[in-house]
Protein backbone atom coordinates (compact mmCIF):
# COMPACT_ATOMS: atom_id res chain seq x y z
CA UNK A 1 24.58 -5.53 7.26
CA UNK A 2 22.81 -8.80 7.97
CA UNK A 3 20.18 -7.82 5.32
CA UNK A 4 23.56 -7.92 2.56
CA UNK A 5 24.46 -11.63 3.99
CA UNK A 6 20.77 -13.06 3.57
CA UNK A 7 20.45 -11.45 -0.06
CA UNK A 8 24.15 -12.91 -0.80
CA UNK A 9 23.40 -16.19 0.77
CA UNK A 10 19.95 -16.51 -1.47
CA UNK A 11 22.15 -16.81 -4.48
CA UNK A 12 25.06 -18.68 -3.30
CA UNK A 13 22.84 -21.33 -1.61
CA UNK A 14 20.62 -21.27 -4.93
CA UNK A 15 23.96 -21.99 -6.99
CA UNK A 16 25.52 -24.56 -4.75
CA UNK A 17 21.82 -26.55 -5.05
CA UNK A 18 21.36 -26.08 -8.71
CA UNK A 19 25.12 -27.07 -9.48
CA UNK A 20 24.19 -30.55 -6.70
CA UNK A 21 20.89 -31.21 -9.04
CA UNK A 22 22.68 -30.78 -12.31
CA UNK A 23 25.42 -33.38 -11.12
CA UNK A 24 22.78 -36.09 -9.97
CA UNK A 25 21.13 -35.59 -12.96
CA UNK A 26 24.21 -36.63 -15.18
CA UNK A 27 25.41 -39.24 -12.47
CA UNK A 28 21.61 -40.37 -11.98
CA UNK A 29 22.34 -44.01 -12.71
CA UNK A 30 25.47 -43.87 -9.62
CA UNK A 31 23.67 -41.99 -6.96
CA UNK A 32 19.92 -42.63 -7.35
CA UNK A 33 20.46 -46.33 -5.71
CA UNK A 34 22.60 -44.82 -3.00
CA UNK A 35 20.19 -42.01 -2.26
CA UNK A 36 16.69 -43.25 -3.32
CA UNK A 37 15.83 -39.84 -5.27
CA UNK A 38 15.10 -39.85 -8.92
CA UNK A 39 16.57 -37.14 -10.75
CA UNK A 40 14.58 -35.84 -13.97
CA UNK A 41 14.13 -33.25 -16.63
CA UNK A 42 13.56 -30.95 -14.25
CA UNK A 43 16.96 -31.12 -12.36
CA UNK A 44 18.78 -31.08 -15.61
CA UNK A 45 16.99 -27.63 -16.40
CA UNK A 46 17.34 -26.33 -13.39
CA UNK A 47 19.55 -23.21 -14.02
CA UNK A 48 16.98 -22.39 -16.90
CA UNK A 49 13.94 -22.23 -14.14
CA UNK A 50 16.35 -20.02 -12.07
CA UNK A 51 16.68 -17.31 -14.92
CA UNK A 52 12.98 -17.52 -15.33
CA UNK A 53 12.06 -17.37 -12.00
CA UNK A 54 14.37 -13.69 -11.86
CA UNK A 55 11.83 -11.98 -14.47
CA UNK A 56 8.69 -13.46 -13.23
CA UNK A 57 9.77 -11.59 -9.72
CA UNK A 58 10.86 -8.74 -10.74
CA UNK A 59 7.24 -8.11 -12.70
CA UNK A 60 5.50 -9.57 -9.75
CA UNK A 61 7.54 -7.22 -7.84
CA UNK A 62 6.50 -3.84 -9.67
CA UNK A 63 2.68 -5.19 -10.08
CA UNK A 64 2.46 -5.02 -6.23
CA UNK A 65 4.12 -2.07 -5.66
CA UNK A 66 1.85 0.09 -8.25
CA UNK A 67 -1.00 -1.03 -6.46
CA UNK A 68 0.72 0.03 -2.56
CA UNK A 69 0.69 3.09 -4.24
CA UNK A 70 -3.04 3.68 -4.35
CA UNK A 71 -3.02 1.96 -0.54
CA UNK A 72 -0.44 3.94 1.07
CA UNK A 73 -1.95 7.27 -0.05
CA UNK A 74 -4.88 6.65 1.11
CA UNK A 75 -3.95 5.52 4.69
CA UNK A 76 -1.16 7.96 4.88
CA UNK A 77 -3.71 10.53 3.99
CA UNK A 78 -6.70 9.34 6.36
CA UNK A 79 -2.99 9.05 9.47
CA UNK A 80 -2.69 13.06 8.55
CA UNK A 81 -6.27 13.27 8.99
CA UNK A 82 -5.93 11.92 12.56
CA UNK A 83 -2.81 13.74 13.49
CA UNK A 84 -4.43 17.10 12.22
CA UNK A 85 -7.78 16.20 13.92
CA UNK A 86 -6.75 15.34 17.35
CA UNK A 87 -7.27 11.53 17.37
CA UNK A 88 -3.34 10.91 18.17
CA UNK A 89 -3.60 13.44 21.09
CA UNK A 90 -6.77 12.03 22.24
CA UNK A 91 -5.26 8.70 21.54
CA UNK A 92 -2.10 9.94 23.69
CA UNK A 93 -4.43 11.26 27.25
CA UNK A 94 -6.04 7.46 26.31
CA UNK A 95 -2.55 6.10 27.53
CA UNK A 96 -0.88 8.36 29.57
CA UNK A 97 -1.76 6.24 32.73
CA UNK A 98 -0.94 3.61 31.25
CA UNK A 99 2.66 4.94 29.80
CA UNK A 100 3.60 6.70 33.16
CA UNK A 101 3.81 3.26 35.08
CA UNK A 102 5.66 1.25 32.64
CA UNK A 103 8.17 4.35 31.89
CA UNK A 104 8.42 5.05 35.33
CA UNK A 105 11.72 7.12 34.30
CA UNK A 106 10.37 9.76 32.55
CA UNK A 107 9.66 13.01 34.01
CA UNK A 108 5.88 13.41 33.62
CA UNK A 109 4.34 15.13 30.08
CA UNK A 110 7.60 14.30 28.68
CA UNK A 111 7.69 14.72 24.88
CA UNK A 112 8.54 11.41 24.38
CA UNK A 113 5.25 10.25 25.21
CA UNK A 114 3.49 11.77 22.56
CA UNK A 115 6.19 10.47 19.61
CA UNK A 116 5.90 6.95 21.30
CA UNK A 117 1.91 6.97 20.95
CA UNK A 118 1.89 8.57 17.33
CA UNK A 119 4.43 5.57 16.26
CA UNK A 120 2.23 2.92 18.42
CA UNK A 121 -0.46 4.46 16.25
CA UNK A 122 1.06 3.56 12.87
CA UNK A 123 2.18 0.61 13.78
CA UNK A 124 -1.50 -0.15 14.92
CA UNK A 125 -2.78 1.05 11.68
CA UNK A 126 0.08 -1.32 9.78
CA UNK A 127 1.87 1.38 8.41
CA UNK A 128 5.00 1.09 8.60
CA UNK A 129 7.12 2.99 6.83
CA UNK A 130 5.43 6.24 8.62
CA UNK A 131 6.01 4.46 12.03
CA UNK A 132 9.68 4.52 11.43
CA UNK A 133 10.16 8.64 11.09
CA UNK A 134 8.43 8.83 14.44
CA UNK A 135 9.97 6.13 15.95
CA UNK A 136 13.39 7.74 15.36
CA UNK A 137 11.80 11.00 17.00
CA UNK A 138 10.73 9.03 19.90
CA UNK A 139 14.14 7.56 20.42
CA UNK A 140 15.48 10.77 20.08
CA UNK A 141 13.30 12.42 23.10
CA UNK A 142 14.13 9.20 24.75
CA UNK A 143 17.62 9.77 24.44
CA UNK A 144 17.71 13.22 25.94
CA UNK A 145 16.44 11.58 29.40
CA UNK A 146 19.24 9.07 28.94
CA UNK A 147 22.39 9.58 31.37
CA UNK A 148 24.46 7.24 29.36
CA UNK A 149 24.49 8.58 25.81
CA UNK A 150 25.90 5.06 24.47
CA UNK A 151 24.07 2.39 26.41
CA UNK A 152 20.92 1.73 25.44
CA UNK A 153 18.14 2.95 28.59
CA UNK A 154 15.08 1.20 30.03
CA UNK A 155 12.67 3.74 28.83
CA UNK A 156 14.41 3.03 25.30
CA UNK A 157 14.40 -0.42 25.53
CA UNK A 158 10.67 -0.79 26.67
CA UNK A 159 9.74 1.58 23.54
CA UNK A 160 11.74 -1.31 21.18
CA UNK A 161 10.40 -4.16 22.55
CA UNK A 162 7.00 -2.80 22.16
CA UNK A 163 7.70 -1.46 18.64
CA UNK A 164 9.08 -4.56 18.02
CA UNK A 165 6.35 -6.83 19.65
CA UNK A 166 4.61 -5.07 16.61
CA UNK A 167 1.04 -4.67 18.44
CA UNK A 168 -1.35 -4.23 14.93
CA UNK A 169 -5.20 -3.00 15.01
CA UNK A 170 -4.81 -2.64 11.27
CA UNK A 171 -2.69 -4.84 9.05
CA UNK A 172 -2.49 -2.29 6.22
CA UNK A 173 0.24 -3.61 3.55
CA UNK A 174 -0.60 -6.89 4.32
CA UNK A 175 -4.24 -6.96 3.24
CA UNK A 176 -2.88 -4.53 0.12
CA UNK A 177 -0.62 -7.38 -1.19
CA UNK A 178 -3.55 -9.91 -0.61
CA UNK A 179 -5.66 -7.77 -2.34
CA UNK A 180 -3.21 -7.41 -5.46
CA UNK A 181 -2.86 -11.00 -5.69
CA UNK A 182 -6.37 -11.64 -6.00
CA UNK A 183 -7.93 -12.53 -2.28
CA UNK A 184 -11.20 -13.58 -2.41
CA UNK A 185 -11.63 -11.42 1.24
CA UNK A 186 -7.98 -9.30 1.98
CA UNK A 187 -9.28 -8.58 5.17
CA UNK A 188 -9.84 -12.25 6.35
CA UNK A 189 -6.74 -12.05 8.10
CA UNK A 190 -7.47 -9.02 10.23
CA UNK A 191 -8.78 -10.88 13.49
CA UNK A 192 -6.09 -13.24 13.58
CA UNK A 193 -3.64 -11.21 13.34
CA UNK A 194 -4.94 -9.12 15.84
CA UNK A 195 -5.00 -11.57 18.14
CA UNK A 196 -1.60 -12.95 17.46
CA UNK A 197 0.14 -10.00 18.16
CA UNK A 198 -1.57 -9.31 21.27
CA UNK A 199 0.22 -12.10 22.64
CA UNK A 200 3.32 -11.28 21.04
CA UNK A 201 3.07 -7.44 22.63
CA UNK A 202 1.91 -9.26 26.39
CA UNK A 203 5.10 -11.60 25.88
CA UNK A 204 7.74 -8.25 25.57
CA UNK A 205 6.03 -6.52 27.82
CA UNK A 206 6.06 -9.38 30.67
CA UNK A 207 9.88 -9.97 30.04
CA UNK A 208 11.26 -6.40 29.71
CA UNK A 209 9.03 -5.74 33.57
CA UNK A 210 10.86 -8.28 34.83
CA UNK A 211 14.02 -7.32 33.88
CA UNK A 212 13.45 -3.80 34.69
CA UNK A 213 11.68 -5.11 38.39
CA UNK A 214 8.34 -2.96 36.90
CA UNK A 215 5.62 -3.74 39.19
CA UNK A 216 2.78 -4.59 36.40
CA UNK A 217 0.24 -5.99 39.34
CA UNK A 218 -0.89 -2.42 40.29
CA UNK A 219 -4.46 -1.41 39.55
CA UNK A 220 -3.51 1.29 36.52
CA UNK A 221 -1.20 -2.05 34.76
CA UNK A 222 -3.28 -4.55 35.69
CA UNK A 223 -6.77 -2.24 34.52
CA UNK A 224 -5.27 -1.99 31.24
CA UNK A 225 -3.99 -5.48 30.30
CA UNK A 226 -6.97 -6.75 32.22
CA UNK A 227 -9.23 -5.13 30.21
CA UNK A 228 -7.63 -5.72 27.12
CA UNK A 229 -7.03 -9.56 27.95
CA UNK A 230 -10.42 -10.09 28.69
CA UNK A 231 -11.47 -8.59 25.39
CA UNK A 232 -9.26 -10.49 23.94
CA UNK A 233 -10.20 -13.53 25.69
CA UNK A 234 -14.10 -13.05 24.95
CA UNK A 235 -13.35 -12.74 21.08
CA UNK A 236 -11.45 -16.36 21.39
CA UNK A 237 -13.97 -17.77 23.12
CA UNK A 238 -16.86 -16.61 20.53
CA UNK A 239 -15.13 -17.71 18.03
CA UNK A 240 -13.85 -20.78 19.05
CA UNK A 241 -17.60 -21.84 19.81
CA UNK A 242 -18.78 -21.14 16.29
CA UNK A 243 -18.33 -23.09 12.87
CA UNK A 244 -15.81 -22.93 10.80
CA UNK A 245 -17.51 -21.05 8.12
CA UNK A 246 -18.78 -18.52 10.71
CA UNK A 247 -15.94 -17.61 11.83
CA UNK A 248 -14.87 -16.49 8.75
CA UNK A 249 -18.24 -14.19 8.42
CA UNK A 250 -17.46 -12.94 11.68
CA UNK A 251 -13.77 -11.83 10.78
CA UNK A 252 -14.92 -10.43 7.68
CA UNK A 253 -17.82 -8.26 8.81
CA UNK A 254 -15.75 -6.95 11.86
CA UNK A 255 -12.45 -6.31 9.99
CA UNK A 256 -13.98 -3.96 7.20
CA UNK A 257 -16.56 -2.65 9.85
CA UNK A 258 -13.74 -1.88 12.04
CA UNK A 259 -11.94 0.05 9.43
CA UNK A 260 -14.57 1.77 8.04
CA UNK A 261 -14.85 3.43 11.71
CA UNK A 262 -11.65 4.60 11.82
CA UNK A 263 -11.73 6.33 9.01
CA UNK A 264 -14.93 7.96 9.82
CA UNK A 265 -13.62 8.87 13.84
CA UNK A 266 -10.57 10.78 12.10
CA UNK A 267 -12.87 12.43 9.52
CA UNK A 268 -15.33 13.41 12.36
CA UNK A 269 -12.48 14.60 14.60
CA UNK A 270 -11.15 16.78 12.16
CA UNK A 271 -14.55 18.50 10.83
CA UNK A 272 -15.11 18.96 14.85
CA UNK A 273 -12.43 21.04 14.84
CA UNK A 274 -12.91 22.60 11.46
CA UNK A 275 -9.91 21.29 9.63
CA UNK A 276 -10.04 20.71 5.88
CA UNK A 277 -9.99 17.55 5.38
CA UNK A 278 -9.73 17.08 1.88
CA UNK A 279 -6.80 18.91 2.06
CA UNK A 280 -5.05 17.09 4.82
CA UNK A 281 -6.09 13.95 2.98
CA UNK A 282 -4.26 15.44 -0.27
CA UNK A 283 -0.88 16.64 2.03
CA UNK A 284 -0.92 12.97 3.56
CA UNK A 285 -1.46 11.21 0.26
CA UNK A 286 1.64 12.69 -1.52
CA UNK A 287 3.76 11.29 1.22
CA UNK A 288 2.32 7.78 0.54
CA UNK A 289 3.02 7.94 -3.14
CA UNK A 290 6.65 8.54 -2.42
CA UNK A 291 6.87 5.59 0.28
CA UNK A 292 5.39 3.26 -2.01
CA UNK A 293 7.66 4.39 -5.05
CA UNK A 294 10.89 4.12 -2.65
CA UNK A 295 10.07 0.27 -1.49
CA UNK A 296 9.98 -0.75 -5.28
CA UNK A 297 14.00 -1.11 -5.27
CA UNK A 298 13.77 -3.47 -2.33
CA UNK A 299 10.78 -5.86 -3.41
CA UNK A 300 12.19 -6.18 -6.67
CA UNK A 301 16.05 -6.93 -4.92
CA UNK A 302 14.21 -9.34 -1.99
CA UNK A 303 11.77 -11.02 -4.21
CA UNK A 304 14.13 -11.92 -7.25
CA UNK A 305 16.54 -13.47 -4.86
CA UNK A 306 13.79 -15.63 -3.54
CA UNK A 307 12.36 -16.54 -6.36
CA UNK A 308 16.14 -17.54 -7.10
CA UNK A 309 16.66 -19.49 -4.13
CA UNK A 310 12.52 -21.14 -4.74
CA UNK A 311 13.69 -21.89 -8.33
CA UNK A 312 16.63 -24.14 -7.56
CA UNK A 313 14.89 -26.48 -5.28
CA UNK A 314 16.80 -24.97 -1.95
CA UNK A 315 13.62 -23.49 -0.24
CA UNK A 316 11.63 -26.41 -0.78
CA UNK A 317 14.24 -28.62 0.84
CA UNK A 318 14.42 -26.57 4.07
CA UNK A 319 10.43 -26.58 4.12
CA UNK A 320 10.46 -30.56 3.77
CA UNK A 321 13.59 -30.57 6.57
CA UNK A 322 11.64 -28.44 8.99
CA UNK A 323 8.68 -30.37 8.42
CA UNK A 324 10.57 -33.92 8.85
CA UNK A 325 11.39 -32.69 12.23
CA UNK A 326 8.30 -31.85 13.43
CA UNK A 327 6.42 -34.86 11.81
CA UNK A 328 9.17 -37.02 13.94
CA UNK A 329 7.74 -35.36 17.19
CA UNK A 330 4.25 -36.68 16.04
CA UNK A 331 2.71 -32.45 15.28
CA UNK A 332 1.39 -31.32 12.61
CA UNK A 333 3.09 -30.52 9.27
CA UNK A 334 0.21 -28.53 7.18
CA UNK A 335 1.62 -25.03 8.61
CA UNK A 336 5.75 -25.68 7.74
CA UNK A 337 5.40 -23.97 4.49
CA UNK A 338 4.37 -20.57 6.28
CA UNK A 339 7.52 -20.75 8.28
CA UNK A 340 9.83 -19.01 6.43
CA UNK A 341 8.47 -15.89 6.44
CA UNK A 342 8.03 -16.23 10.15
CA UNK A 343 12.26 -16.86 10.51
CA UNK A 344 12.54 -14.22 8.21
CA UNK A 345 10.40 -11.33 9.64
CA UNK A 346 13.06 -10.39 12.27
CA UNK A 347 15.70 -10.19 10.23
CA UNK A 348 14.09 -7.72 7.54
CA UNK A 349 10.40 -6.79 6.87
CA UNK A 350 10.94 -6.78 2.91
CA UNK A 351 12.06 -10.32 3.02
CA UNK A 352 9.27 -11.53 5.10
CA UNK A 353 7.49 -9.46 2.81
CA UNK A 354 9.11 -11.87 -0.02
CA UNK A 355 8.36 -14.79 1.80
CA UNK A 356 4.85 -14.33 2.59
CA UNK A 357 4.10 -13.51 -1.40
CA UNK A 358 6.29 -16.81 -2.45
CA UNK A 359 4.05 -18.56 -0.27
CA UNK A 360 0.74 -16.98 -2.15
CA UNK A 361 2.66 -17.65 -5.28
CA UNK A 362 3.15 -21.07 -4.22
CA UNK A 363 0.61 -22.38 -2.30
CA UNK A 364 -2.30 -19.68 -2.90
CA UNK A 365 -3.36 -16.65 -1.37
CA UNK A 366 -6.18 -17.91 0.10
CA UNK A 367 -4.53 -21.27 0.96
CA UNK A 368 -4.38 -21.87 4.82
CA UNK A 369 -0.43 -21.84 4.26
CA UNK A 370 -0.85 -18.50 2.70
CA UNK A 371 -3.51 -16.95 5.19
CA UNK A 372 -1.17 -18.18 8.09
CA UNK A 373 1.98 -16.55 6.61
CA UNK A 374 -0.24 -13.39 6.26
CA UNK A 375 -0.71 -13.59 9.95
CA UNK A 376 3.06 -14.31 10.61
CA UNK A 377 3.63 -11.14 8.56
CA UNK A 378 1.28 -8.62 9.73
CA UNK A 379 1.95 -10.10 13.91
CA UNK A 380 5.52 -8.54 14.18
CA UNK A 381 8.29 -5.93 13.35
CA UNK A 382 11.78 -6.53 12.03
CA UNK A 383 13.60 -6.72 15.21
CA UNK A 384 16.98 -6.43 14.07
CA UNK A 385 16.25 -3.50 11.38
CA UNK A 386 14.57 -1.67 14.09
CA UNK A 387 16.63 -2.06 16.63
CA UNK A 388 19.61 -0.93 13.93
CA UNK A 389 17.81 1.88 12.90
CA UNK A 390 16.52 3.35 15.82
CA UNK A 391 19.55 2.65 18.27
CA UNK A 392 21.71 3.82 15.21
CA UNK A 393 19.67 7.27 15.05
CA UNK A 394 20.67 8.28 18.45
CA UNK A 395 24.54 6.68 18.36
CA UNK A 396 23.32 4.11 20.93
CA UNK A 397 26.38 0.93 20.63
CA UNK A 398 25.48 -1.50 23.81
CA UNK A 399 21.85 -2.28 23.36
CA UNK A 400 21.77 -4.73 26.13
CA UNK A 401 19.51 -6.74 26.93
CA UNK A 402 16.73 -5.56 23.64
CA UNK A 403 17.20 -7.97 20.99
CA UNK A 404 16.87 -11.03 23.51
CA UNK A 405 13.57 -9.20 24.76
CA UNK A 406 12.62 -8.74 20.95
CA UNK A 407 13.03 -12.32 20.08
CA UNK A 408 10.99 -14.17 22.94
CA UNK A 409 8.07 -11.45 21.57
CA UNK A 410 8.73 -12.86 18.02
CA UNK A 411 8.63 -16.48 19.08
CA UNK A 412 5.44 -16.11 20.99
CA UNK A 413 4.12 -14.47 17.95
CA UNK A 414 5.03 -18.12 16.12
CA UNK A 415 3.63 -19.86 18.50
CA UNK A 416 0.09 -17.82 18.77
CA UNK A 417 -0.32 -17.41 15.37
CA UNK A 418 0.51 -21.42 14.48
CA UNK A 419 -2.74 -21.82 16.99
CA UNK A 420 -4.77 -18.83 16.05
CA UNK A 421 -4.60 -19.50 12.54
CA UNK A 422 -5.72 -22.93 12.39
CA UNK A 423 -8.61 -22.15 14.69
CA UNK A 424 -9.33 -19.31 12.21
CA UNK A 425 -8.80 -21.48 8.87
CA UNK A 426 -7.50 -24.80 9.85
């Protein structure tokens, strides 16, 4: 529902703006003294850039999608590789330890374990339109463990904030649309967004323990996040020690190496346990030409109404307010244009989605405004559509405390990622 009042407010906000430019235009000679703006050509033709603006999105919107086509199949296929070949299992026994004392509610080799490491997975992978199906099955298992089949439990509300927190090895999509609108590197962004939602994932996972009164400082908690923090820690601290350019080899080389080795772990897992592959691959494929054929719709629908509300001068405006307010407390301005998709990511993925290719469309894909709203993108989930959709699946009404836990994850994801991606390309 809150999706409907952002796409209807795109337009109305767009009109009301246009209509405000066409008037100063034709009253220039009044209000230009009073308000010290010059009104030209270009607020006279204003409702002619908005009609433009409509067809130039929806083509941008179908170019983009026919090439997700190609990039879904092939990571849905190489995620049915995996599944078939044991690496979400072995993946699973990887963090059962880990699960057991941060779901301390669940009866031990619960279901709901597996379904909650399989949609971890995707999400890790960045795919997430196949996280969502097993989401819903987690929540599901969840909810047969939950006394109170309309309030929202802690198990359940751990596995959102953690879905939500949006903890991403692999920033799939992301380096896709990069790649369609002509990256020099798509997966430049890969470390820092790595890194940014590691914080974002520490920050839910700190506030929903201590809520819950889950002891994180025993040795199976602290081994994990230890180890993972100092990891984490040792990659900042290499990279913040080397130039500018080298960091950017670095990132490269270790993204696609990375990837590469994923693919070949799931392909080796599987022949290990004589699977067909190719097959598998094929099976996993079809499912990622659908996906990518379904979001079409919804990129056209998000991405026309923000080219809309870009055309009339309205987004520009907020950018330049946002930016006046932070200039006043004496920061820095240059990242204010990647802020919109960063408010708009937990509201709805395909309108952060929108934002982050208005701001390659604007300012350049490989524009430190455009890098950092890749990383704002790829850092997070949609808090509100998951929470909506998973809650919703199960008939779950009082959600308690979950989107409040969602949202501090999403604002430390801001704040890393403002930091992380100027160290990275600042």
């Amino acid at each position: 529902m809150i999706l409907n009042y952002i796409w209807i407010g795109f337009f109305i906000v767009a009109m009301i703006v246009a209509i405000l430019r066409v008037v100063g235009y034709l009253l220039g000679a009044h209000l230009e003294p009073l308000i010290g703006y010059v009104f030209t050509e270009a607020d006279r033709d204003v409702f002619v850039a908005i009609v433009e603006s409509t067809f130039e999105m929806a083509r941008i919107s179908v170019e983009i999608a026919v090439y997700l086509i190609g990039v879904m199949a092939l990571w849905l296929g190489i995620m049915k590789i995996g599944e078939k070949g044991g690496a979400v299992s072995l993946m699973t026994r990887m963090v059962m330890p880990f699960f057991k004392k941060i779901f301390p509610q669940l009866p031990e080799n619960h279901p709901a374990f597996g379904s909650m490491t399989m949609n971890i997975a995707a999400n890790m992978l960045g795919l997430d339109n196949a996280a969502t199906p097993l989401g819903i099955k987690a929540m599901q298992e969840l909810q047969q463990a939950n006394p109170d089949k309309k309030k929202a439990s802690d198990s359940q509300i751990m596995f959102i904030v953690l879905n939500t927190s949006g903890l991403t090895l692999i920033p799939v999509s992301v380096m896709a649309i990069r790649a369609a609108m002509g990256a020099a590197n798509p997966a430049d962004i890969f470390l820092p967004i790595m890194l940014t939602t590691f914080f974002s994932t520490m920050a839910g996972l700190l506030i929903v323990s201590v809520i819950q009164r889950i002891n994180l400082f025993n040795r199976v908690v602290l081994g994990y996040i230890g180890g993972l923090s100092l990891l984490i820690g040792l990659i900042i601290w290499i990279l913040s020690n080397l130039a500018s350019a080298t960091i950017g080899v670095v990132s490269t080389f270790a993204g696609n190496l990375l990837l590469f080795l994923v693919i070949i772990l799931f392909i080796f897992l599987a022949w290990r346990k004589k699977i067909n592959v190719y097959e598998n691959f094929i099976e996993g494929a079809k499912e990622g030409f659908h996906v990518a054929v379904k979001i079409i719709p919804y990129l056209v629908a998000m991405l026309v109404a923000i080219g809309v509300f870009r055309a009339s001068g309205a987004l520009d405006m907020l950018v330049s307010a946002i930016g006046a307010v932070i200039g006043f407390f004496g920061f820095d301005t240059e990242f204010v244009g990647a802020l919109p998709t960063a408010f708009m990511k937990p509201l709805s993925g395909s309108g952060a989605r929108g934002m982050m290719i208005e701001a390659f469309n604007h300012y350049g894909v490989d524009s430190f405004v455009g890098r950092m709203a890749a990383t704002f993108q790829g850092s997070t989930e949609t808090t509100f559509y998951t929470i909506a959709v998973y809650f919703g699946a199960v008939g779950i009404r009082n959600i308690r405390y979950a989107a409040g836990c969602g949202l501090f994850a999403d604002l430390a994801a801001v704040v890393a990622g403002i930091f992380i991606a100027t160290l990275f390309f600042g």
